[in-house]
N, C-alpha and C. Protein backbone atom coordinates (compact mmCIF):
# COMPACT_ATOMS: atom_id res chain seq x y z
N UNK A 1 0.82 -1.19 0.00
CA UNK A 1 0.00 0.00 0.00
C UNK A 1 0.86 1.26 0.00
N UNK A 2 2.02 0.97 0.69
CA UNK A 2 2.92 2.26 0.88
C UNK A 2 3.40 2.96 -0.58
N UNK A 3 3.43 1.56 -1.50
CA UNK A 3 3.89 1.88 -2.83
C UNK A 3 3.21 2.37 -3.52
N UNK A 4 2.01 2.27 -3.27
CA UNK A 4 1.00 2.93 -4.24
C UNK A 4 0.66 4.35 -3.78
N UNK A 5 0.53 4.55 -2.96
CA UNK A 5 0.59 6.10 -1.68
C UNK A 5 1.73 6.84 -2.76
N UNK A 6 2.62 6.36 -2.78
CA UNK A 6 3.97 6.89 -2.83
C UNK A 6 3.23 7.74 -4.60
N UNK A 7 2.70 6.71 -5.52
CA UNK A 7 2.42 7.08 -6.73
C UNK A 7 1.04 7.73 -7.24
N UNK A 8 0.18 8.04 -5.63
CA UNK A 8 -1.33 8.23 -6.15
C UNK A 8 -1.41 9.89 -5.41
N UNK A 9 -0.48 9.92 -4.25
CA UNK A 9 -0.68 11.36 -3.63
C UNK A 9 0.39 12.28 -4.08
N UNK A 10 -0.46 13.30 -4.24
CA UNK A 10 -0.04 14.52 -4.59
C UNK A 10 0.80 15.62 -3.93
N UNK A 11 1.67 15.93 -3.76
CA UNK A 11 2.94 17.02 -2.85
C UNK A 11 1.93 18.17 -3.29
N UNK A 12 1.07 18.06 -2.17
CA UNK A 12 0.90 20.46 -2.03
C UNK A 12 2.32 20.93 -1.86
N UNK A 13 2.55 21.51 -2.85
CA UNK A 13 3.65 22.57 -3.32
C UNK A 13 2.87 24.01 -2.73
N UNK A 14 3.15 24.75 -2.43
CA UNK A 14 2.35 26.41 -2.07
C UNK A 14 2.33 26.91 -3.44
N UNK A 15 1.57 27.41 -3.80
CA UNK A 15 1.65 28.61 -5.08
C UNK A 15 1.64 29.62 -4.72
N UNK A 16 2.38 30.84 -4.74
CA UNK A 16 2.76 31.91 -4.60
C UNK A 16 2.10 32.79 -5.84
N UNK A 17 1.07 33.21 -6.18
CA UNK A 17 0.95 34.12 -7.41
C UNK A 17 1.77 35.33 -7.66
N UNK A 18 2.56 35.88 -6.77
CA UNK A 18 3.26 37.16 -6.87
C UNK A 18 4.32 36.47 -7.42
N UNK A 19 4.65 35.42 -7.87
CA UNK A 19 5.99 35.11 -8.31
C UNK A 19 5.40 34.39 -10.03
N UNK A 20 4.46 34.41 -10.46
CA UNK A 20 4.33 34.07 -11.82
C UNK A 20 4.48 34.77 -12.54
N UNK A 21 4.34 36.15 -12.96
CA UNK A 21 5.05 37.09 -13.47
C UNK A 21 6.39 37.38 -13.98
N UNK A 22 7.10 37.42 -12.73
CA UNK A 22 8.64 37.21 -12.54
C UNK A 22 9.08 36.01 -13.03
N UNK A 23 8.34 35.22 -12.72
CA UNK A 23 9.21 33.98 -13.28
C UNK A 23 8.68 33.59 -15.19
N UNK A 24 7.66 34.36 -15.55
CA UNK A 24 7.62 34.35 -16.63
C UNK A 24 8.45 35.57 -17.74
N UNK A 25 8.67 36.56 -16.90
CA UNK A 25 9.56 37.34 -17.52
C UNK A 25 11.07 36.57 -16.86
N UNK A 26 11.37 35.82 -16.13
CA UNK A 26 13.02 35.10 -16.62
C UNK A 26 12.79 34.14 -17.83
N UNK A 27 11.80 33.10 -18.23
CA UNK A 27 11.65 32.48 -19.09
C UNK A 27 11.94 33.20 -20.30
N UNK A 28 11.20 34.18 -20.75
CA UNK A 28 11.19 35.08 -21.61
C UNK A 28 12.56 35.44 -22.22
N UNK A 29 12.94 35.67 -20.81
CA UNK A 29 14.84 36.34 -20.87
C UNK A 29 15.29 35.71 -21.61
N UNK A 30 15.47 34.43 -20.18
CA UNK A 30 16.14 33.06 -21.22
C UNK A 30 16.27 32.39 -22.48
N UNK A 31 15.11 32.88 -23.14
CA UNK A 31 14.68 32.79 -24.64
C UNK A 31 15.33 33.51 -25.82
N UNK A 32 15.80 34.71 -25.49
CA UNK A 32 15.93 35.67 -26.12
C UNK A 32 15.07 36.71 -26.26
N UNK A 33 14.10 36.95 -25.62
CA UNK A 33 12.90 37.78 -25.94
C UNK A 33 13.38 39.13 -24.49
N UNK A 34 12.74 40.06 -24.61
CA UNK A 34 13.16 41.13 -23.88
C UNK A 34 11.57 41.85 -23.29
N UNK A 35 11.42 41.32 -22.35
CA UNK A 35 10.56 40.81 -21.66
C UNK A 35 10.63 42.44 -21.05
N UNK A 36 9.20 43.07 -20.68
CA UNK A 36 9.07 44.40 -20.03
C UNK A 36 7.79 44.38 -19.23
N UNK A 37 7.80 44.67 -17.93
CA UNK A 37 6.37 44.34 -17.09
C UNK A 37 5.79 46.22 -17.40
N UNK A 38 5.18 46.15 -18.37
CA UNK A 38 4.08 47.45 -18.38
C UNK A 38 3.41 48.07 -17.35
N UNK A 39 2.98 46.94 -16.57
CA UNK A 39 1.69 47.52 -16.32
C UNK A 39 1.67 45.99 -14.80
N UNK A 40 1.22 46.56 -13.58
CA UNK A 40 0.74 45.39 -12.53
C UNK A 40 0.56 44.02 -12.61
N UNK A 41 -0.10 44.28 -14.15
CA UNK A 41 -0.79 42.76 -14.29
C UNK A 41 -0.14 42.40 -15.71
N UNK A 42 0.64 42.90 -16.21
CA UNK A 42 0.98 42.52 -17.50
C UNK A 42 2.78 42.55 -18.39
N UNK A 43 2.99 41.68 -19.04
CA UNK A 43 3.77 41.24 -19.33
C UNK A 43 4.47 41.86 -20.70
N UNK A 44 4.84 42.54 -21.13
CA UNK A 44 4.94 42.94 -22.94
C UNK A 44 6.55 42.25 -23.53
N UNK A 45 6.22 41.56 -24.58
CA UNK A 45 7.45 41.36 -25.20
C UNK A 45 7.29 41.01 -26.83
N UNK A 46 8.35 40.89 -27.46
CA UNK A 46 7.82 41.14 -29.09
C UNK A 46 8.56 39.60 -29.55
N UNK A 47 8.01 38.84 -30.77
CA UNK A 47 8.58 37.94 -31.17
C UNK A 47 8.15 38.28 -32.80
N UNK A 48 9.49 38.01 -33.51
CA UNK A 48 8.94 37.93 -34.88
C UNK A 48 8.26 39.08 -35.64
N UNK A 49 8.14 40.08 -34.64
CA UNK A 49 7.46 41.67 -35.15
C UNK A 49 6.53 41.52 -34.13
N UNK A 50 5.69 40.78 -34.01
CA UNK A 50 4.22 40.50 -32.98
C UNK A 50 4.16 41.03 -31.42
N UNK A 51 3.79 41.75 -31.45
CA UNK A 51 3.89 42.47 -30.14
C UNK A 51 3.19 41.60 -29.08
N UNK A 52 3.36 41.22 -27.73
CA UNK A 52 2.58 39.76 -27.13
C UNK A 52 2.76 40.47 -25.60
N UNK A 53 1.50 39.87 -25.30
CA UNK A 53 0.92 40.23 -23.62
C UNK A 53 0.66 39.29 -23.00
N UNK A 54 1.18 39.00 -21.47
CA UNK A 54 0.92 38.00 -20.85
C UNK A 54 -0.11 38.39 -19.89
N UNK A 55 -0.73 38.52 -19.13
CA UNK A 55 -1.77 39.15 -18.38
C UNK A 55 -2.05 38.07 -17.44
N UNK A 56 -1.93 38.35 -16.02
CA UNK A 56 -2.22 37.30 -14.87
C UNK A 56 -2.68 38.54 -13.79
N UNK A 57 -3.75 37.99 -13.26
CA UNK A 57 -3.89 38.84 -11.72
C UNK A 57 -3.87 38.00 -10.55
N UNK A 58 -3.31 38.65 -9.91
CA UNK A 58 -3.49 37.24 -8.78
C UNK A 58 -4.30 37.51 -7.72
N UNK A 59 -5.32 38.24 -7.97
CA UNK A 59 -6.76 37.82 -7.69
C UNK A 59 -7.22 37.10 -8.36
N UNK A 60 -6.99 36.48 -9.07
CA UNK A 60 -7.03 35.16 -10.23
C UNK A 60 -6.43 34.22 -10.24
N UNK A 61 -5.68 33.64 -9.52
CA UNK A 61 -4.70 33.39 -9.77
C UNK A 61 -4.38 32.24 -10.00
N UNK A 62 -5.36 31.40 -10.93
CA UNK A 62 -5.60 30.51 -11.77
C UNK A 62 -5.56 30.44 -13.37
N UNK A 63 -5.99 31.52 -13.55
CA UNK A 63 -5.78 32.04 -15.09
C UNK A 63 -4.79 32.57 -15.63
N UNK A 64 -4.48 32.20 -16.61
CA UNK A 64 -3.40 33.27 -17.39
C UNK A 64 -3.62 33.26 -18.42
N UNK A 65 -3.28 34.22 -19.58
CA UNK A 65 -3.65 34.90 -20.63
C UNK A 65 -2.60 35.24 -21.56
N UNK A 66 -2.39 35.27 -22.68
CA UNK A 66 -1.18 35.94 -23.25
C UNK A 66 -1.83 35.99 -24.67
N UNK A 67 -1.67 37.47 -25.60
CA UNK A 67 -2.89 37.97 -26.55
C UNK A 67 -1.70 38.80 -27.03
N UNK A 68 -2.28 38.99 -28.77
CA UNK A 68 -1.21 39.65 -29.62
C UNK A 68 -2.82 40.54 -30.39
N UNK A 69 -2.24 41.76 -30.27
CA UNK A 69 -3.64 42.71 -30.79
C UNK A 69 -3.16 43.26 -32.30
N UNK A 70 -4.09 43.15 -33.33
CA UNK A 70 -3.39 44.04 -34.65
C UNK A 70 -4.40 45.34 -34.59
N UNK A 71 -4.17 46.13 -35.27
CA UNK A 71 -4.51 47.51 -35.32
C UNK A 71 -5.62 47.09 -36.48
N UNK A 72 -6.77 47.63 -36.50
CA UNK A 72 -8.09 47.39 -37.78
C UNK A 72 -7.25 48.52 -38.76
N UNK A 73 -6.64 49.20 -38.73
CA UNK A 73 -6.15 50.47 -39.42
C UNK A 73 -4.85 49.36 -40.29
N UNK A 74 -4.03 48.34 -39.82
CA UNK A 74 -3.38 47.81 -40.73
C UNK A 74 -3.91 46.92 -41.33
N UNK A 75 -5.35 46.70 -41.42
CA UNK A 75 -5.70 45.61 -42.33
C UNK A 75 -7.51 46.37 -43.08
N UNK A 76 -7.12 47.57 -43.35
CA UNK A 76 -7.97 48.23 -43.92
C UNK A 76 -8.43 47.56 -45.18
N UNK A 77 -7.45 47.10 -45.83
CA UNK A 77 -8.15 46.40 -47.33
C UNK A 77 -8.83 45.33 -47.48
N UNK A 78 -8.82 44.79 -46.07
CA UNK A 78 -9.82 43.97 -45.79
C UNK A 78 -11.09 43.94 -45.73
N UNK A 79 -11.98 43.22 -46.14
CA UNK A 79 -13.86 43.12 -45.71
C UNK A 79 -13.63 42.62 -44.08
N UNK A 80 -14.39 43.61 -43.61
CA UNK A 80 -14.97 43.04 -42.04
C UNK A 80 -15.09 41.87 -42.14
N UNK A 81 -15.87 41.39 -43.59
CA UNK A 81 -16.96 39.81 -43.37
C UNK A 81 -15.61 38.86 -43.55
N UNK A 82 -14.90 39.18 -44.45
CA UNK A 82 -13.82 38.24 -44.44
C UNK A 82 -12.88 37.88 -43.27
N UNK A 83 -12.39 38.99 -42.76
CA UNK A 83 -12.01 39.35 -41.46
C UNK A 83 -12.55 37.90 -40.64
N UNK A 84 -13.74 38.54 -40.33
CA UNK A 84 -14.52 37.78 -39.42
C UNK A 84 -14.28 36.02 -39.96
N UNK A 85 -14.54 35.63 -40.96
CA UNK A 85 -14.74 34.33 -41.72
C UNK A 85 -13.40 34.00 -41.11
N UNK A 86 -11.76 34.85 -41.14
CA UNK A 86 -10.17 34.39 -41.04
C UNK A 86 -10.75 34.12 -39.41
N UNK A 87 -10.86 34.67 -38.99
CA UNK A 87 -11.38 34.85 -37.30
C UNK A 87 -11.90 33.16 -36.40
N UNK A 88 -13.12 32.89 -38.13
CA UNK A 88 -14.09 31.67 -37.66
C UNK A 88 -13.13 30.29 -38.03
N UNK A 89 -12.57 30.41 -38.35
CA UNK A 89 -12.11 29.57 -39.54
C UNK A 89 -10.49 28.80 -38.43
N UNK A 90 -9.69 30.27 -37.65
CA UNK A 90 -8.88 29.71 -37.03
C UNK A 90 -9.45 29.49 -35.96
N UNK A 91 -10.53 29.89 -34.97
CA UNK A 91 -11.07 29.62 -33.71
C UNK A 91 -11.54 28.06 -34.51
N UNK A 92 -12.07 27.71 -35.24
CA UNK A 92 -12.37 25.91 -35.85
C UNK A 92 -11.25 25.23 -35.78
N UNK A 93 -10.39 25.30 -36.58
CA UNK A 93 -9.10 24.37 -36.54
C UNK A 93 -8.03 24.58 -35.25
N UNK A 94 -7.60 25.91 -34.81
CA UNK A 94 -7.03 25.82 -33.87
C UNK A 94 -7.72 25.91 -32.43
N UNK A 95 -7.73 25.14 -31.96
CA UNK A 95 -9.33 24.60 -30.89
C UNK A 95 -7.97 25.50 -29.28
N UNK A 96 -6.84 25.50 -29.45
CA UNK A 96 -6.67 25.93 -28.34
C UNK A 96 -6.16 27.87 -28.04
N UNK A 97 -6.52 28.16 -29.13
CA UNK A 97 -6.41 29.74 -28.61
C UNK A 97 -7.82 30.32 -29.46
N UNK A 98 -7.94 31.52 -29.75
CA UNK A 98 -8.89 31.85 -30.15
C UNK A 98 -8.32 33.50 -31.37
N UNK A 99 -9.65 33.91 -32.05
CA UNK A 99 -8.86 34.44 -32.82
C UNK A 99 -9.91 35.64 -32.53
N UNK A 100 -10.30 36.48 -32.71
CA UNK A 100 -12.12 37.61 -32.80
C UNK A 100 -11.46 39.00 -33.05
N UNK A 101 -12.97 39.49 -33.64
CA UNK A 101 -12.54 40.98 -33.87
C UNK A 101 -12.81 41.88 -32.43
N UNK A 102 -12.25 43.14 -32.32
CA UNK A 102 -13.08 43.58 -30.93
C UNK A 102 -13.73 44.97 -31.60
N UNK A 103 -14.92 45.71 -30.86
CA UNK A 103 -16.09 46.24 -31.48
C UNK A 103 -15.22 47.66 -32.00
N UNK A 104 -13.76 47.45 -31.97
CA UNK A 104 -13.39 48.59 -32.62
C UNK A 104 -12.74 48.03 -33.94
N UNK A 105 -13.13 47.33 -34.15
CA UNK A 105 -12.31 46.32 -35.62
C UNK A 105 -10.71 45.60 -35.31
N UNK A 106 -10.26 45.99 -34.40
CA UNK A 106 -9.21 45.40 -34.05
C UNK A 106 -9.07 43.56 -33.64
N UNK A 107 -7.92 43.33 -34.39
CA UNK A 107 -8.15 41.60 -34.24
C UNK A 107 -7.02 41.21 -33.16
N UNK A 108 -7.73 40.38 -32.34
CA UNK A 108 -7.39 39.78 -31.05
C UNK A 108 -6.88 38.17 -31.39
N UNK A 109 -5.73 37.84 -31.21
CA UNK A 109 -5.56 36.43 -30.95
C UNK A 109 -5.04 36.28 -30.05
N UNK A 110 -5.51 35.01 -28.97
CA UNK A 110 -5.45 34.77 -27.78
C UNK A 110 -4.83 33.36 -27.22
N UNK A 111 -4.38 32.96 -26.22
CA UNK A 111 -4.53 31.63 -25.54
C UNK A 111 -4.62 32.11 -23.89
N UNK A 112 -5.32 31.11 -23.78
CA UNK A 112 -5.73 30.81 -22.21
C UNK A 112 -5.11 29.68 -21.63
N UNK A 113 -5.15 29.30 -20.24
CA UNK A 113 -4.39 28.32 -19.49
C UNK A 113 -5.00 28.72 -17.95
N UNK A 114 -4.89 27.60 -17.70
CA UNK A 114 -5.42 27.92 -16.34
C UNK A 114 -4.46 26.95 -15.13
N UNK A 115 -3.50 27.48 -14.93
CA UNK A 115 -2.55 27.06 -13.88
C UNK A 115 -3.23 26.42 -12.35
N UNK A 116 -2.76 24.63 -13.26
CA UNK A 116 -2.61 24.10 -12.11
C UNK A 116 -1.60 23.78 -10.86
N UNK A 117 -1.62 23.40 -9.66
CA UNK A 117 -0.97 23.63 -8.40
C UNK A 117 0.21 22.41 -8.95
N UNK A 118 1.88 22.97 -9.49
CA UNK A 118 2.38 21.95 -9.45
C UNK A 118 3.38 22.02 -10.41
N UNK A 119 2.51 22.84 -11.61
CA UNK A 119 2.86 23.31 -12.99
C UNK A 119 3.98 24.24 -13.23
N UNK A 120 4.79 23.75 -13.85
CA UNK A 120 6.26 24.63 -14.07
C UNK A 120 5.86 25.71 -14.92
N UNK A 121 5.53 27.08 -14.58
CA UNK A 121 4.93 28.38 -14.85
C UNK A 121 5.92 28.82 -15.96
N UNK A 122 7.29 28.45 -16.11
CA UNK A 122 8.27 28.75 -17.30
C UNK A 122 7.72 28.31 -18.28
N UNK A 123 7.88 26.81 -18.37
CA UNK A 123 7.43 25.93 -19.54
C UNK A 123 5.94 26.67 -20.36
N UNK A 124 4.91 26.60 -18.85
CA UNK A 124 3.76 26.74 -19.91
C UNK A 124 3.50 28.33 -20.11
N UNK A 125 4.19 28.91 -19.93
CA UNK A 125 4.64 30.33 -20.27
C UNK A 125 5.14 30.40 -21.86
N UNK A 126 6.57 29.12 -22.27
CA UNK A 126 7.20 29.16 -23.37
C UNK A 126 5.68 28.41 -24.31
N UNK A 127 5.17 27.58 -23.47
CA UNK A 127 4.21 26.78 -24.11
C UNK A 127 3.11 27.63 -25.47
N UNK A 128 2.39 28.63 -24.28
CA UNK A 128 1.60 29.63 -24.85
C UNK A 128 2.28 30.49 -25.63
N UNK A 129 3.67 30.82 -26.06
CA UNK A 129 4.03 31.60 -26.78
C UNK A 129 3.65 30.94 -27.70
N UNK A 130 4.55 30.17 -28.02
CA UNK A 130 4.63 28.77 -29.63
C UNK A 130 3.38 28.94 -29.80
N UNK A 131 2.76 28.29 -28.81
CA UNK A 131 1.01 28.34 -28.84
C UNK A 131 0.42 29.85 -30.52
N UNK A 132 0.53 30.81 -29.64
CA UNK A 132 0.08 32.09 -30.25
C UNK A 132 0.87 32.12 -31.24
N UNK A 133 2.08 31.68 -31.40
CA UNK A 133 2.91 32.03 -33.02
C UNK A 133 2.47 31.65 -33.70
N UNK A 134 1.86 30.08 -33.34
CA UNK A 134 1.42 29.38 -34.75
C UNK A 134 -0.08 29.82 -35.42
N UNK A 135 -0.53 29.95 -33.87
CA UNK A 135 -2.32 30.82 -33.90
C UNK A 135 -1.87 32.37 -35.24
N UNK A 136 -0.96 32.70 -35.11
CA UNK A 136 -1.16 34.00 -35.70
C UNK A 136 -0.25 33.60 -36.95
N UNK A 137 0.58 32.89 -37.39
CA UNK A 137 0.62 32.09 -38.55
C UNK A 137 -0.21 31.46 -39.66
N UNK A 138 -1.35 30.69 -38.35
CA UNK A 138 -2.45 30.25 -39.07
C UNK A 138 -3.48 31.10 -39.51
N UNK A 139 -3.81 32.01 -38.51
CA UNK A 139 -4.71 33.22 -39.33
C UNK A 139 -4.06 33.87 -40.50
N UNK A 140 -3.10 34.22 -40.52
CA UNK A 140 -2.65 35.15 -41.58
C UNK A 140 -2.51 34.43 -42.94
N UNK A 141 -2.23 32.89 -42.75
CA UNK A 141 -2.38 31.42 -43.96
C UNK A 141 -3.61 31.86 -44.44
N UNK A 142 -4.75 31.67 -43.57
CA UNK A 142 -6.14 31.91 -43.91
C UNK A 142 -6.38 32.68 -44.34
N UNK A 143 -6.26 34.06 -43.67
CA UNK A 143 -6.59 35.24 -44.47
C UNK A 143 -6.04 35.22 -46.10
N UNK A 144 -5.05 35.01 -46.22
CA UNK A 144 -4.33 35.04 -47.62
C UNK A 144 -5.07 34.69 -48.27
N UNK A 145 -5.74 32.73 -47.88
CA UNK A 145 -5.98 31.88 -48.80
C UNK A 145 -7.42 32.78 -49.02
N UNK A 146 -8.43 32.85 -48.35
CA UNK A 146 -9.51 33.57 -48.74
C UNK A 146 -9.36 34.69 -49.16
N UNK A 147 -8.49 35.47 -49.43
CA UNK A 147 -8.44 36.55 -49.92
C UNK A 147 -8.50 36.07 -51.39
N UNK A 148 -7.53 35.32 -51.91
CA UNK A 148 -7.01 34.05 -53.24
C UNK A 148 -8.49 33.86 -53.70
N UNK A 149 -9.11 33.22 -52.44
CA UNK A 149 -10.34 32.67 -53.35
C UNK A 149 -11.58 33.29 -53.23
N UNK A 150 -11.55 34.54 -53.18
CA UNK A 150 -12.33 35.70 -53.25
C UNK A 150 -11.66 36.54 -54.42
N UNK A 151 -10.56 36.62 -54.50
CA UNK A 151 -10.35 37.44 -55.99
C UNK A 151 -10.30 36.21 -56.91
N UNK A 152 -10.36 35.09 -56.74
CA UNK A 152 -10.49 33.99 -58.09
C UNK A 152 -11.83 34.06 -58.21
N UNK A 153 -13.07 34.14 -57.48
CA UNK A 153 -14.39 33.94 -57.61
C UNK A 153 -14.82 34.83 -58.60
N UNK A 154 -13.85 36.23 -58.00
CA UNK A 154 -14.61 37.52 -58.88
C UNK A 154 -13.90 37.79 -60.32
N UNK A 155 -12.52 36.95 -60.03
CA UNK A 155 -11.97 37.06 -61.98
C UNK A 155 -12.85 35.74 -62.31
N UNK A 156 -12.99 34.67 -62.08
CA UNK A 156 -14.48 33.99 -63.03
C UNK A 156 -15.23 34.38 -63.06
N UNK A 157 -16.48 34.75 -62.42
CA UNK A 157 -17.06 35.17 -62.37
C UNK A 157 -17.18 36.75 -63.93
N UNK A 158 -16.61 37.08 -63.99
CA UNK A 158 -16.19 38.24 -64.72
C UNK A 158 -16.49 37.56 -66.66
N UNK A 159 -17.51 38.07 -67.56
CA UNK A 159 -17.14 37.58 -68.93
C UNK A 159 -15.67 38.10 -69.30
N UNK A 160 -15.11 37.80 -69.89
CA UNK A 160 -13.68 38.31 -70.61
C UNK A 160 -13.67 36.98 -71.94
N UNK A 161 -13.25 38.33 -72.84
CA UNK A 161 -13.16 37.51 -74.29
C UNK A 161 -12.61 36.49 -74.45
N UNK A 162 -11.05 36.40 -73.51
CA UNK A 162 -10.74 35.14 -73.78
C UNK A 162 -11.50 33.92 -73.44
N UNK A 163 -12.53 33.89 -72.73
CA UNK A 163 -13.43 32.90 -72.82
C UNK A 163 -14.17 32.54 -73.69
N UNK A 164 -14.59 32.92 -74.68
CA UNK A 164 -15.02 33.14 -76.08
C UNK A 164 -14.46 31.75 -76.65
N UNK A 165 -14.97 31.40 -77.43
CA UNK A 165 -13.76 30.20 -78.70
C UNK A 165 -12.95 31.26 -79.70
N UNK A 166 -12.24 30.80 -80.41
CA UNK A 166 -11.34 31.32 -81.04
C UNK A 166 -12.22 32.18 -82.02
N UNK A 167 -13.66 31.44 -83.06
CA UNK A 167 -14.30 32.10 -83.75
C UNK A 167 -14.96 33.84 -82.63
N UNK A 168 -15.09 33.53 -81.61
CA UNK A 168 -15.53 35.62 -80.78
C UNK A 168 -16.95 35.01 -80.66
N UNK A 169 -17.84 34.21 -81.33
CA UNK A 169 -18.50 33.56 -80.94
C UNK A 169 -18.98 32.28 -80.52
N UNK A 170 -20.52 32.87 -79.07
CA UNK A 170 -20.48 31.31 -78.20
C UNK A 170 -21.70 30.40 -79.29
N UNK A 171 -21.09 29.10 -79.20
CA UNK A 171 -22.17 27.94 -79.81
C UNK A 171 -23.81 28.37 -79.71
N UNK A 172 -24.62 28.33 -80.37
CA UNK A 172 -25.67 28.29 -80.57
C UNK A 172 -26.66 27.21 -80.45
């Protein structure tokens, strides 16, 4: 019985929430990333151009958050509706972060985590980055591809002569 004790109970470790922060900005360090605490509750550091926020309160101090915001002003040539469709399309396939517009047109991609008692706060710190790189990889795949097949719809769509037969006229 002792042996099984040994493999079924759990070590309460204390969680300290004033130290997840800190210890996610050394992860960060360690990475190469240049990690800056903004703000009480928040984390800022850039990867790849992508500006990225970690956000924990520890009146919460179960949750954590880390979100990369684009400006609606850099993706002006965009349709809202399409927008929205790149939005639906990665919240479907990528089931663990999320992608949405917010009511000022600005696009939000996100991951969540909810820290359990035990959990090496570095790791799933590096975890959720990768996490969001690929999230914002995959939207921007998407967006492209529907963009592709929204201007292919509207050049078929379109008569043009070269569709014609060689005689300029169609069969009768």
């Amino acid at each position: 019985m002792a042996l099984f004790d040994k493999f079924t109970k759990k070590k309460d470790t204390p969680f300290d929430p004033s130290t997840v922060l800190p210890q996610i900005m050394e992860a960060l360090a360690k990475e190469g990333y240049c990690p800056e605490r903004d703000k009480e509750v928040r984390v800022m550091y850039k990867t790849d151009g992508l500006v990225c926020y970690f956000y924990y309160r520890e009146d919460d101090p179960e949750f954590l958050l880390v979100r990369a915001t684009f400006d609606r002003t850099d993706y002006e040539r965009y349709d809202e509706a399409l927008l929205l469709k790149a939005c639906s399309r990665t919240d479907y396939d990528q089931k663990v972060g999320k992608a949405y517009l917010k009511d000022n047109g600005d696009i939000v991609l996100s991951v969540e985590a909810f820290i359990m008692p035990g959990v090496p706060i570095e790791r799933l710190a590096l975890r959720m980055n990768k996490v969001l790189c690929s999230i914002d990889s995959y939207f921007h795949r998407t967006l492209k591809q529907l963009t592709e097949e929204e201007e292919a719809g509207r050049a078929g769509s379109k008569t043009d002569s070269s569709l014609l037969p060689p005689s300029g006229m169609l069969p009768s």
